[in-house]
Protein backbone atom coordinates (compact mmCIF):
# COMPACT_ATOMS: atom_id res chain seq x y z
CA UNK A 1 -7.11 -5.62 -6.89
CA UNK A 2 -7.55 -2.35 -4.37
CA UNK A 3 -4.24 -0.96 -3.74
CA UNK A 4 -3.28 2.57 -2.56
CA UNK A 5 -0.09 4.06 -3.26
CA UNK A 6 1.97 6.93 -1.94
CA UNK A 7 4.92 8.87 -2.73
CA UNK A 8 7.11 11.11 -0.67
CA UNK A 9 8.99 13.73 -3.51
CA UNK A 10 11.68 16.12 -1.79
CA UNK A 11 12.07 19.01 -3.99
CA UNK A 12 15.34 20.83 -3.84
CA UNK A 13 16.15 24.24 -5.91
CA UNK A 14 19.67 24.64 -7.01
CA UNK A 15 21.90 28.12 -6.74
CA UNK A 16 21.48 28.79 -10.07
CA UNK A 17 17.26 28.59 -9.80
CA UNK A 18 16.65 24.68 -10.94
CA UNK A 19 14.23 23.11 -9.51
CA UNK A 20 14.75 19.38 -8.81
CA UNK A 21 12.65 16.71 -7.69
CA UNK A 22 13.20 12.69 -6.13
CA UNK A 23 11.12 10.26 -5.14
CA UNK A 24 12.44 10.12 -1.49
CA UNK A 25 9.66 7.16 -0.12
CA UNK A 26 6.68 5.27 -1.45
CA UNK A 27 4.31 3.20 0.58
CA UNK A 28 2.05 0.62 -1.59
CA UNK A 29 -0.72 -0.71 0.83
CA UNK A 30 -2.76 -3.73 -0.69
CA UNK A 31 -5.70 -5.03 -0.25
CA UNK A 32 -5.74 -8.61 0.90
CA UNK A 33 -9.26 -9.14 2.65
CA UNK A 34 -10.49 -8.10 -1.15
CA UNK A 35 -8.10 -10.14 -2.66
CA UNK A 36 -9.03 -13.08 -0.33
CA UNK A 37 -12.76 -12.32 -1.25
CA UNK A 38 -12.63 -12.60 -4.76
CA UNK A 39 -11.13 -16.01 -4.71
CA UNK A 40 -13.76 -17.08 -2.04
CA UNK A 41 -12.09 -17.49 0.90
CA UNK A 42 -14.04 -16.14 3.85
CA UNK A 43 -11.25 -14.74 6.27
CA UNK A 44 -13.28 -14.38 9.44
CA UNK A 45 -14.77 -17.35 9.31
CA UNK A 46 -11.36 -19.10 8.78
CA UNK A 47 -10.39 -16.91 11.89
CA UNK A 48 -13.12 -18.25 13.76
CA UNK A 49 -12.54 -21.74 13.15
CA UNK A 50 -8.44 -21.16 14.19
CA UNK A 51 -9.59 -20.04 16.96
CA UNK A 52 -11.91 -22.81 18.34
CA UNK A 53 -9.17 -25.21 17.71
């Protein structure tokens, strides 16, 4: 499965020098018209027919 993934760190040094770092966001995007092809199932053409109805 094709899947991108992001992640938003915030990075924060402390008074005494530290560094420290959080994962603030993360966005996982996945791919569904891939998904939906590799079990077969034509999406635009299922599109199509919706819309004739």
């Amino acid at each position: 499965m094709r899947s991108l993934d992001f992640w938003r760190v915030e990075r924060r040094e402390g008074p005494d020098g530290s560094v420290e770092r959080k994962i603030r966001e993360n966005w996982v995007l996945i791919d569904l018209l891939h998904v939906y092809d590799q079990i077969g199932v034509d999406v635009l053409a299922r599109m199509s027919e919706l819309a004739a109805k």
